[in-house]
PDB file of N, CA and C in Angstrom:
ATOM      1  N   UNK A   1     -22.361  -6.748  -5.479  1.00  0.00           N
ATOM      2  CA  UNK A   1     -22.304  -6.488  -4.058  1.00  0.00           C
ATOM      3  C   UNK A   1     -22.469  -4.992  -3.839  1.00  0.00           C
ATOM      4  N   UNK A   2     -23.584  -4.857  -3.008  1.00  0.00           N
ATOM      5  CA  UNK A   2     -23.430  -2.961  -2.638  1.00  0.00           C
ATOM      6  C   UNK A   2     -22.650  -2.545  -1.852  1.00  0.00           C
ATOM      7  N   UNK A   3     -22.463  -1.084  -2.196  1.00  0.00           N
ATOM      8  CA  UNK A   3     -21.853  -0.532  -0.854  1.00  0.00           C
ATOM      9  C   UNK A   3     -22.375   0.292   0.039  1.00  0.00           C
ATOM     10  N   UNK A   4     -22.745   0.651   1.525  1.00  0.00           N
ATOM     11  CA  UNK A   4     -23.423   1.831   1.475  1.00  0.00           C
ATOM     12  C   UNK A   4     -22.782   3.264   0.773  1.00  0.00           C
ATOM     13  N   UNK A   5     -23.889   3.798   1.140  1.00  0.00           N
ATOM     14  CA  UNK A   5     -23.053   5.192   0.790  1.00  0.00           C
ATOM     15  C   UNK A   5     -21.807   5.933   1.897  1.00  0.00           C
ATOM     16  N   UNK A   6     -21.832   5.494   2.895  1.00  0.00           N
ATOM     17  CA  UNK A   6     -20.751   5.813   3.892  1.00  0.00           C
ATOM     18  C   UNK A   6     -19.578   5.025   3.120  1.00  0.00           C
ATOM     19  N   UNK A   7     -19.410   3.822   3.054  1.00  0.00           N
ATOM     20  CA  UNK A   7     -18.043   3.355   2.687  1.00  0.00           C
ATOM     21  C   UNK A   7     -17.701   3.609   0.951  1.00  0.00           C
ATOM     22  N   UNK A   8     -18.839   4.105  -0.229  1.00  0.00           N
ATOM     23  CA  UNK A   8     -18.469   4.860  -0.879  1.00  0.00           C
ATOM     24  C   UNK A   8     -17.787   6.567  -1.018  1.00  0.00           C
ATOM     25  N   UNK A   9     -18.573   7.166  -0.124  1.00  0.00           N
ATOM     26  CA  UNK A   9     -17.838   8.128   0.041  1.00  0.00           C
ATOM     27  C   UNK A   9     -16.481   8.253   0.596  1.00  0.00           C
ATOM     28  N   UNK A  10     -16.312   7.243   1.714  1.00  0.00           N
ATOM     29  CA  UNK A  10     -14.918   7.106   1.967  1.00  0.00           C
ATOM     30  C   UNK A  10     -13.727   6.604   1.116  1.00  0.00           C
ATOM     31  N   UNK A  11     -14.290   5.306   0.216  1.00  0.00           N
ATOM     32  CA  UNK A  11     -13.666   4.773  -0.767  1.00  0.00           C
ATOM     33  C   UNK A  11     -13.013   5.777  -1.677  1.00  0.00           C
ATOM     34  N   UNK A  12     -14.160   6.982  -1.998  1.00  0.00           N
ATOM     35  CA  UNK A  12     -13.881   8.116  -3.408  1.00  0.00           C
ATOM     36  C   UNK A  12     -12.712   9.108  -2.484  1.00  0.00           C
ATOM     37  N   UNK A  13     -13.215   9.389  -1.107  1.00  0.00           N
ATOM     38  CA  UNK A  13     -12.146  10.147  -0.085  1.00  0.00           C
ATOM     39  C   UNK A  13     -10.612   9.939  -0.071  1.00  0.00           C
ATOM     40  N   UNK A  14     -10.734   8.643   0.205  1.00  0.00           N
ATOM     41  CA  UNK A  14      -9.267   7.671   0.167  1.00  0.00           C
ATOM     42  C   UNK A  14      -8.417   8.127  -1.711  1.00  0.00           C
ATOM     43  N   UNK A  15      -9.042   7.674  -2.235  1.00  0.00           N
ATOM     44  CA  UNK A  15      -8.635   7.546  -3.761  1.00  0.00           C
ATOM     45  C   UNK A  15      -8.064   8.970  -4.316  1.00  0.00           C
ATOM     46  N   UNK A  16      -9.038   9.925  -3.937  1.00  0.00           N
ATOM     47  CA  UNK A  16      -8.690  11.352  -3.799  1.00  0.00           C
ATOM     48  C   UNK A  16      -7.409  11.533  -3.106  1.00  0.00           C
ATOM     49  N   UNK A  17      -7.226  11.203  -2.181  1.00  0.00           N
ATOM     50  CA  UNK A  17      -5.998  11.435  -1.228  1.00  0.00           C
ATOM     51  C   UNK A  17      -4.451  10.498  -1.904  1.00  0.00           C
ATOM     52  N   UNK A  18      -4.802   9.740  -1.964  1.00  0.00           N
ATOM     53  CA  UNK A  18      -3.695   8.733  -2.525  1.00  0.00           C
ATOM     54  C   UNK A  18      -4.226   8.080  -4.200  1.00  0.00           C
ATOM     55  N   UNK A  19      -3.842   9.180  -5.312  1.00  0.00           N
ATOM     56  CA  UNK A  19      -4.281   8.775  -6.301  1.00  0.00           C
ATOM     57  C   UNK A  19      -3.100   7.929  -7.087  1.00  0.00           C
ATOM     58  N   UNK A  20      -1.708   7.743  -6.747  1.00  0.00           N
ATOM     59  CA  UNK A  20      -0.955   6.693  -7.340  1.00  0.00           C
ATOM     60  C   UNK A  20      -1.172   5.093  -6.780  1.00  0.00           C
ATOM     61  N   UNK A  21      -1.763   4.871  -5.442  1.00  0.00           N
ATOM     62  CA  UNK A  21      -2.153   3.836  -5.229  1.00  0.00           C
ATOM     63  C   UNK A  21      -3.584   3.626  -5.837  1.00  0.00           C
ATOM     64  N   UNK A  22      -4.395   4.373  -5.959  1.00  0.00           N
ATOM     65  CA  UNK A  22      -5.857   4.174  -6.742  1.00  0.00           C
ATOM     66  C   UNK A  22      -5.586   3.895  -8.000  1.00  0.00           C
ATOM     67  N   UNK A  23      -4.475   4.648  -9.032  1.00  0.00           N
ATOM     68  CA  UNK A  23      -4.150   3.882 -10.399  1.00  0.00           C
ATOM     69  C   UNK A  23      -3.544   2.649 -10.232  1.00  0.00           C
ATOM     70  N   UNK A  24      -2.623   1.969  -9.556  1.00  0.00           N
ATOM     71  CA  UNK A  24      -2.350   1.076  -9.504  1.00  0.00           C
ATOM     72  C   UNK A  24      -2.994  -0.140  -9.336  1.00  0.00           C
ATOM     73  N   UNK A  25      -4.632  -0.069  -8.083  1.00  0.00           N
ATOM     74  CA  UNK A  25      -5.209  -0.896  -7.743  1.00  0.00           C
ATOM     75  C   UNK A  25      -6.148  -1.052  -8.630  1.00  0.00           C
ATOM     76  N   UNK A  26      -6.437  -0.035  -9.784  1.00  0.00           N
ATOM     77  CA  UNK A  26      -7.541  -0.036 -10.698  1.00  0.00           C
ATOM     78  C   UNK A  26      -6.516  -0.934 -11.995  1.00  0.00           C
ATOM     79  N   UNK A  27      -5.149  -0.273 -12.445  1.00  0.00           N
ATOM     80  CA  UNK A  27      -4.539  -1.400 -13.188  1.00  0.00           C
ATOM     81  C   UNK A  27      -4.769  -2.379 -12.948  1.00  0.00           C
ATOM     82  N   UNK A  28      -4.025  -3.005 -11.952  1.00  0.00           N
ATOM     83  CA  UNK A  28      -4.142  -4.163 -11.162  1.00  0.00           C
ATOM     84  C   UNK A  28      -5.428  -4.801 -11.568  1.00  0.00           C
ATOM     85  N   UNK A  29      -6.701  -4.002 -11.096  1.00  0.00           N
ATOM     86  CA  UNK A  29      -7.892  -5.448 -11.277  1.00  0.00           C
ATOM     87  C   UNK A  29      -8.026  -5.392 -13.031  1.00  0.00           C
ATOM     88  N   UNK A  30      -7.531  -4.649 -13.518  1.00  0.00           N
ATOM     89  CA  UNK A  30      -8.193  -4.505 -15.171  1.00  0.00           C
ATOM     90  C   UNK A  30      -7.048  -5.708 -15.533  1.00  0.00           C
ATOM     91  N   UNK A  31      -5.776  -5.705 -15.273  1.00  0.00           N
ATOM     92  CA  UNK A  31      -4.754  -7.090 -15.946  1.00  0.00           C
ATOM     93  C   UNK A  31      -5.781  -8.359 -15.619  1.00  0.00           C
ATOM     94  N   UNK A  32      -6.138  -8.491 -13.949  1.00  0.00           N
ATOM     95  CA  UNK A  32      -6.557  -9.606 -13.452  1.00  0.00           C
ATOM     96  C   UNK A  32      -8.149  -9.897 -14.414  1.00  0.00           C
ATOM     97  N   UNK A  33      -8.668  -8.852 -14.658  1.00  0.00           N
ATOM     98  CA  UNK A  33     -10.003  -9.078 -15.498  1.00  0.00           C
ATOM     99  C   UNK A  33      -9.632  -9.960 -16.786  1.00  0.00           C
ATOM    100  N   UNK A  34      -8.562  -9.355 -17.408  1.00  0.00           N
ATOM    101  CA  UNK A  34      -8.086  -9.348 -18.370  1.00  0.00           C
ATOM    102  C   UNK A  34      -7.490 -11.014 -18.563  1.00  0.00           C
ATOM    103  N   UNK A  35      -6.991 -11.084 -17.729  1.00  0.00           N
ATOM    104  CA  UNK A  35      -6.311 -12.410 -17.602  1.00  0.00           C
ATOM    105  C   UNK A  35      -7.197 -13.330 -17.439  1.00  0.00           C
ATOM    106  N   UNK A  36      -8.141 -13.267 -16.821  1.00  0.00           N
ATOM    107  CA  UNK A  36      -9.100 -14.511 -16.438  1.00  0.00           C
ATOM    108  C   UNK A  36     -10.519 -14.402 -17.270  1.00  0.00           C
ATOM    109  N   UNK A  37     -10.432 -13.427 -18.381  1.00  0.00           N
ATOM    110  CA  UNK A  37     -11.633 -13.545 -18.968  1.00  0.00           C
ATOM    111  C   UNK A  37     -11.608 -13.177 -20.709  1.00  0.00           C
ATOM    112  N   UNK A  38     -10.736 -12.449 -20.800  1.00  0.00           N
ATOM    113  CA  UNK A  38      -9.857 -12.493 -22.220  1.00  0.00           C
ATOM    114  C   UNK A  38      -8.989 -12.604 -23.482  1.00  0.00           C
ATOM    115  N   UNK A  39      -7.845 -13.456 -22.372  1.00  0.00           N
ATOM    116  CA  UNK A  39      -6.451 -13.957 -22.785  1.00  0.00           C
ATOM    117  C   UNK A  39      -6.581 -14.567 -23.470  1.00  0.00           C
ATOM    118  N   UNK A  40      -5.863 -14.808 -24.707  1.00  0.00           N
ATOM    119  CA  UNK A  40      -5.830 -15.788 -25.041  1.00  0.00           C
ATOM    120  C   UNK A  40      -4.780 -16.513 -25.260  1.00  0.00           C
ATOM    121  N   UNK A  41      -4.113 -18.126 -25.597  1.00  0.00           N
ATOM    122  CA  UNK A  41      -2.878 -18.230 -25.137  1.00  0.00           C
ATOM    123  C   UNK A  41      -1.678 -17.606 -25.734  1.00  0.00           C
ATOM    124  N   UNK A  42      -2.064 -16.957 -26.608  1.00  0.00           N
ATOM    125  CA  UNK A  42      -1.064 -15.835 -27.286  1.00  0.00           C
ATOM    126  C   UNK A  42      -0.774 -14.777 -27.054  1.00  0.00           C
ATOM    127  N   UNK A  43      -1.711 -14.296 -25.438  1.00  0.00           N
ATOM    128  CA  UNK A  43      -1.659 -13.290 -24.672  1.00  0.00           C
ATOM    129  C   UNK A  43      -0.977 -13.281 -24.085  1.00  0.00           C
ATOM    130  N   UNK A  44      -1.512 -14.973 -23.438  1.00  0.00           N
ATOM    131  CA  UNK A  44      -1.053 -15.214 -22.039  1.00  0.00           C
ATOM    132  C   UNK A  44       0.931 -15.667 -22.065  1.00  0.00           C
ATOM    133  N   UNK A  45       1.006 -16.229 -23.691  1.00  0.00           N
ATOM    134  CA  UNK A  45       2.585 -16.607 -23.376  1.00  0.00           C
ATOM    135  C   UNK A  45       3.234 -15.301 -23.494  1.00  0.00           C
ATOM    136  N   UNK A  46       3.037 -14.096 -23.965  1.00  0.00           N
ATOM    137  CA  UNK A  46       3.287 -12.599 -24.184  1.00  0.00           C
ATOM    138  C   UNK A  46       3.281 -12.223 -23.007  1.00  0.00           C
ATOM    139  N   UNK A  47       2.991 -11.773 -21.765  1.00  0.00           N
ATOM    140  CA  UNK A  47       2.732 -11.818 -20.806  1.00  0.00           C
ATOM    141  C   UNK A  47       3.459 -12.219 -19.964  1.00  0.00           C
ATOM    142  N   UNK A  48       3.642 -13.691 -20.305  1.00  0.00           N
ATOM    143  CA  UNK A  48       4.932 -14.858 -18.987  1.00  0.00           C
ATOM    144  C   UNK A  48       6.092 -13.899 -19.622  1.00  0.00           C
ATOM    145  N   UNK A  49       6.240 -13.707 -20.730  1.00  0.00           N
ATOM    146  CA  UNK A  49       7.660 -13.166 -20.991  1.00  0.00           C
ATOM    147  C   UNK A  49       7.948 -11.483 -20.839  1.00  0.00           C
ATOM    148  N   UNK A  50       6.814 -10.811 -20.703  1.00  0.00           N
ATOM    149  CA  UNK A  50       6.558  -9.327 -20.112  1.00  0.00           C
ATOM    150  C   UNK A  50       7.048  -9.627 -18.803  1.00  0.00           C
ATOM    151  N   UNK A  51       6.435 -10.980 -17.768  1.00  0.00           N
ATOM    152  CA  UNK A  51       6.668 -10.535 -16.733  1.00  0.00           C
ATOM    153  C   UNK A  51       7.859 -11.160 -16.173  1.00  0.00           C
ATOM    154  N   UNK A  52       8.460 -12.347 -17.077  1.00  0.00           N
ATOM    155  CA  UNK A  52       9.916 -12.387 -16.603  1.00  0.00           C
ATOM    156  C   UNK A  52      10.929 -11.316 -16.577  1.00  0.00           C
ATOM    157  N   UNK A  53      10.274 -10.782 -18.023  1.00  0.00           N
ATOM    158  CA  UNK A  53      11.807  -9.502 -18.452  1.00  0.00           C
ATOM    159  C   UNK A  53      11.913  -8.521 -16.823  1.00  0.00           C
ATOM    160  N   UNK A  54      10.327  -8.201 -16.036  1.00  0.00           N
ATOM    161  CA  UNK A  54      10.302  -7.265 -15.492  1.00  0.00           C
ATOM    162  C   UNK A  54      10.816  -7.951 -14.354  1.00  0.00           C
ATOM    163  N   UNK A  55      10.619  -8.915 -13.955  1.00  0.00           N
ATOM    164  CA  UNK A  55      11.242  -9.801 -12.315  1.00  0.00           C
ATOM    165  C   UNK A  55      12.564  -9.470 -12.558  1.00  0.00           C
ATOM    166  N   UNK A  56      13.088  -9.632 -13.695  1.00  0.00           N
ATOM    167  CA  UNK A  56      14.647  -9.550 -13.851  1.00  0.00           C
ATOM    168  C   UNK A  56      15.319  -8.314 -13.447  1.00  0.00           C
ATOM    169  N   UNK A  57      14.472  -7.218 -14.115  1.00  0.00           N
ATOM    170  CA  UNK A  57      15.121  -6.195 -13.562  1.00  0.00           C
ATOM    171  C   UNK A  57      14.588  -5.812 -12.572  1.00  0.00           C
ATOM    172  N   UNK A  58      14.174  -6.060 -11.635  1.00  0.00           N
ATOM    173  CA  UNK A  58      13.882  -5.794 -10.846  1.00  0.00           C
ATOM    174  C   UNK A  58      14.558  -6.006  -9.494  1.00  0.00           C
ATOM    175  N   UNK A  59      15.505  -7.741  -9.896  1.00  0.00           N
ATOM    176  CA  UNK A  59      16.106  -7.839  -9.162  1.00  0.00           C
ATOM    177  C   UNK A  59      17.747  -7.633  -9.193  1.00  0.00           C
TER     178      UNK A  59
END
């Protein structure tokens, strides 16, 4: 999908300005890549238990 160049430059503008939400949203899609195209189920049960430990403390 393209972008023009107006909503790239704004995109790189934004990211510049708020670079702890730009690492996060770039983590974010690399797990989701990760998850739906590399896992394997020895990842994926590693993972359920990464992300229980973290719900826990969290709450």
């Amino acid at each position: 999908m393209a972008v023009s160049d107006a909503q790239a430059r704004a995109s790189k503008k934004y990211d510049t300005k708020h670079p702890e939400q730009a690492r996060q949203r770039k983590a974010k899609s690399a797990a989701r890549s990760f998850i739906r195209n590399r896992a394997t189920l020895d990842d994926l049960k590693e993972l359920e238990e990464l992300i229980n430990e973290r719900r826990s403390s969290l709450k």
